[in-house]
N, C-alpha and C. Protein backbone atom coordinates (compact mmCIF):
# COMPACT_ATOMS: atom_id res chain seq x y z
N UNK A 1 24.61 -30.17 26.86
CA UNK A 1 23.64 -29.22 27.37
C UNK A 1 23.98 -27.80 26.89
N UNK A 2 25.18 -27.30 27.15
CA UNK A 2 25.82 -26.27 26.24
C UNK A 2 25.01 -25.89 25.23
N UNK A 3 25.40 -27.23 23.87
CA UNK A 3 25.21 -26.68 22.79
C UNK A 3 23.68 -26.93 22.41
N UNK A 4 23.25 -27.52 23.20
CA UNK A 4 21.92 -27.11 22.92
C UNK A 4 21.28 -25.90 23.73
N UNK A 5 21.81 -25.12 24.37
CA UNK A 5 21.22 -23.88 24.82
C UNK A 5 21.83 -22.94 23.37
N UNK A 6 23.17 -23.22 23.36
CA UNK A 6 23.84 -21.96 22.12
C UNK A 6 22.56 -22.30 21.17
N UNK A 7 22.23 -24.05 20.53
CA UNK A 7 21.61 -23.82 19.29
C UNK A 7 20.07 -23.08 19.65
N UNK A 8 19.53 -22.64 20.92
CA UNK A 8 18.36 -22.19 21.39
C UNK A 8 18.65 -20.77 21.30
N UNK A 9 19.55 -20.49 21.68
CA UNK A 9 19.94 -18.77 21.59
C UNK A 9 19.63 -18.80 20.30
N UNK A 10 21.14 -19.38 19.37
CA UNK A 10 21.15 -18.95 17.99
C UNK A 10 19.71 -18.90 17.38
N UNK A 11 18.89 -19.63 17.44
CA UNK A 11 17.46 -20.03 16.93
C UNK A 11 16.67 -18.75 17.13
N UNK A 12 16.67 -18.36 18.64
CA UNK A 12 16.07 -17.18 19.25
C UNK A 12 16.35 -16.06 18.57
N UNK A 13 17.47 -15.74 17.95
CA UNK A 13 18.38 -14.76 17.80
C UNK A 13 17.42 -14.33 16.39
N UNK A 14 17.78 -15.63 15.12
CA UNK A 14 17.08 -15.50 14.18
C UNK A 14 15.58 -15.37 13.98
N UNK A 15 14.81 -16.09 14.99
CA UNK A 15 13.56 -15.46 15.29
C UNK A 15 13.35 -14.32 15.20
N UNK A 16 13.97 -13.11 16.30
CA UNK A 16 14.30 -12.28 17.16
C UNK A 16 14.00 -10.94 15.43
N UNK A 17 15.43 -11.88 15.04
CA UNK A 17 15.97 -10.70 13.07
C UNK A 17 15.16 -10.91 12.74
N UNK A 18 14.31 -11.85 12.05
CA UNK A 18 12.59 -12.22 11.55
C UNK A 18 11.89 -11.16 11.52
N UNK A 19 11.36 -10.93 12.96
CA UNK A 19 10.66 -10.44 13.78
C UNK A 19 10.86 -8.82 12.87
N UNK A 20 12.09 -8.32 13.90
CA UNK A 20 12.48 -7.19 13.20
C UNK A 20 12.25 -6.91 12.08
N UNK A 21 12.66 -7.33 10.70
CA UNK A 21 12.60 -7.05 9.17
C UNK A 21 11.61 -7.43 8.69
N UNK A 22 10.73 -8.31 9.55
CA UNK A 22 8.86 -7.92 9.11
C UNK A 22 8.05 -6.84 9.66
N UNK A 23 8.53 -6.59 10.94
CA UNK A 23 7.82 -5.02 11.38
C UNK A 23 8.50 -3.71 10.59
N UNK A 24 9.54 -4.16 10.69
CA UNK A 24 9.98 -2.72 9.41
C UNK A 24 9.72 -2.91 7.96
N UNK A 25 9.62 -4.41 7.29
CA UNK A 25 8.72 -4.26 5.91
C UNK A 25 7.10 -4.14 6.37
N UNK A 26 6.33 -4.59 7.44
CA UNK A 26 4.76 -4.15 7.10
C UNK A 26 4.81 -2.66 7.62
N UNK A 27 5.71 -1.97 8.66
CA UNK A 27 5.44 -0.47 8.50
C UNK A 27 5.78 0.17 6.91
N UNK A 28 6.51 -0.10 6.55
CA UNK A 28 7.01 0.15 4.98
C UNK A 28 5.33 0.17 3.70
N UNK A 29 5.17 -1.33 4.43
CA UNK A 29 3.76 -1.44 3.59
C UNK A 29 2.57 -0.66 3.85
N UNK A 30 2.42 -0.24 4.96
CA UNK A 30 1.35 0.33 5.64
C UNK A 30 1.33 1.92 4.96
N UNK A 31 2.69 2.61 4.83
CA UNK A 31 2.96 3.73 4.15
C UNK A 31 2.80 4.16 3.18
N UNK A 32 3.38 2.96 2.18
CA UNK A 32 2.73 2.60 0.33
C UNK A 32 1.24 2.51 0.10
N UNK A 33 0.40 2.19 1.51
CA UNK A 33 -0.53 1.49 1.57
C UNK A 33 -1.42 2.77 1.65
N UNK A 34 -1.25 3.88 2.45
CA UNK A 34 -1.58 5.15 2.63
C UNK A 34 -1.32 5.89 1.46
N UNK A 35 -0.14 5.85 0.91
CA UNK A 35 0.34 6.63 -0.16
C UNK A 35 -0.64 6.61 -1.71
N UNK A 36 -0.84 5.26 -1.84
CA UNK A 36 -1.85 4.57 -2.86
C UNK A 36 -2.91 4.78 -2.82
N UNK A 37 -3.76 4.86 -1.44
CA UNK A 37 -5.12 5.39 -1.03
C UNK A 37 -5.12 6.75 -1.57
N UNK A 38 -4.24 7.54 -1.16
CA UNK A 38 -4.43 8.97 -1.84
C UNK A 38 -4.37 9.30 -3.06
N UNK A 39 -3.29 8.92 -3.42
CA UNK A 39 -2.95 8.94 -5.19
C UNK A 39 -4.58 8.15 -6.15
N UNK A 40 -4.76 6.92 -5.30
CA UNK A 40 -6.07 6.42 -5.99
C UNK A 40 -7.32 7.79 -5.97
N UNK A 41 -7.46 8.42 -4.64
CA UNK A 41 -8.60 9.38 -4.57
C UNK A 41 -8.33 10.22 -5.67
N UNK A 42 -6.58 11.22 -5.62
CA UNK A 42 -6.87 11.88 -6.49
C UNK A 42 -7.43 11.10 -8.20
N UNK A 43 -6.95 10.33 -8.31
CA UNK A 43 -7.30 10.12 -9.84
C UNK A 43 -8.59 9.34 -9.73
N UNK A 44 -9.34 9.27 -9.24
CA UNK A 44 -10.95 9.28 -8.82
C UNK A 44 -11.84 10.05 -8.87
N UNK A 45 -11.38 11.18 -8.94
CA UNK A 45 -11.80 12.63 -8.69
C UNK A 45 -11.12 13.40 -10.15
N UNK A 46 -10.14 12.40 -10.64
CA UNK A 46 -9.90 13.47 -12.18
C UNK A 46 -10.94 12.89 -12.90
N UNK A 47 -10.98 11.52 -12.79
CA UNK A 47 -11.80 10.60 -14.08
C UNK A 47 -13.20 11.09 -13.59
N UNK A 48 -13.84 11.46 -12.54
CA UNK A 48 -14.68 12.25 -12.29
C UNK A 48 -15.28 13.15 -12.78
N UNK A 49 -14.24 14.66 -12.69
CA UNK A 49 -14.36 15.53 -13.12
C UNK A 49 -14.43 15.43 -15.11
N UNK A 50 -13.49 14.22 -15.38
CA UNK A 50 -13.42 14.04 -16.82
C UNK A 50 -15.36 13.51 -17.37
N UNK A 51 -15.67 13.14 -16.84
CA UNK A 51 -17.04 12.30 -17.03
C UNK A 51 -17.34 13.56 -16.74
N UNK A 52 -17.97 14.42 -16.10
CA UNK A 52 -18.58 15.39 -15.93
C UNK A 52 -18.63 16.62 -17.04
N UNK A 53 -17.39 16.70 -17.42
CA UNK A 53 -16.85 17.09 -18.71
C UNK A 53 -17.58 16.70 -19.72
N UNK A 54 -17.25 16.00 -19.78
CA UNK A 54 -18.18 15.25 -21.59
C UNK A 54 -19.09 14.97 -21.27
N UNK A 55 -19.81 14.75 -20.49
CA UNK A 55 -21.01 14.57 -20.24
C UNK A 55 -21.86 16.40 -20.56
N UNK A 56 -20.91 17.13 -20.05
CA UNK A 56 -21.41 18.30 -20.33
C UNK A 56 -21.68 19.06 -21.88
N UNK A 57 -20.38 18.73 -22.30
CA UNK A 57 -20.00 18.46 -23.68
C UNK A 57 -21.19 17.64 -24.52
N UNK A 58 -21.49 16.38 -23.88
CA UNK A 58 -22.39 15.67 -24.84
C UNK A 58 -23.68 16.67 -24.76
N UNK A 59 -24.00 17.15 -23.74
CA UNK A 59 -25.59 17.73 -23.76
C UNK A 59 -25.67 18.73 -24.17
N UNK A 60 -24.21 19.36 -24.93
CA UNK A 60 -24.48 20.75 -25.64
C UNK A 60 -24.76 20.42 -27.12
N UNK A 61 -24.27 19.14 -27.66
CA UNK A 61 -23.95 18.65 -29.03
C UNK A 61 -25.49 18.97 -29.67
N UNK A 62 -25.92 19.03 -30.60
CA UNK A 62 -27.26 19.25 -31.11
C UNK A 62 -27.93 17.38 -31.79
N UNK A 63 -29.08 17.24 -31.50
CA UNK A 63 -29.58 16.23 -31.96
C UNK A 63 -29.53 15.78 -32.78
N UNK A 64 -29.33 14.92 -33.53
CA UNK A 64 -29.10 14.47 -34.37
C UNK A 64 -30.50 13.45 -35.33
């Protein structure tokens, strides 16, 4: 009876660490996850501004 409570702890225990080092890797992810959202906007907004550019560029070019 003992050692089947120890092997229930031990079991629990490793659950328990599981548990832990997936809430601290998906907060980890959630951060990258934010970090990427932004970094994506800015370069959304360059390739943007770049199209807007040549586009401006193209409508000065003379007909051809």
């Amino acid at each position: 009876m003992d050692t089947e409570f120890a092997q229930l702890e031990a079991q629990l225990e490793q659950l328990i660490s599981r548990y832990e080092r997936l809430k601290a890797d998906n907060a980890a992810l959630r951060g990258r996850v934010v970090q990427l959202e932004g970094e994506n906007r800015r370069l959304a907004d360059k390739v943007r501004l770049a199209a807007d550019r040549l586009e401006s560029l193209l409508d000065k070019l003379p007909e051809a």
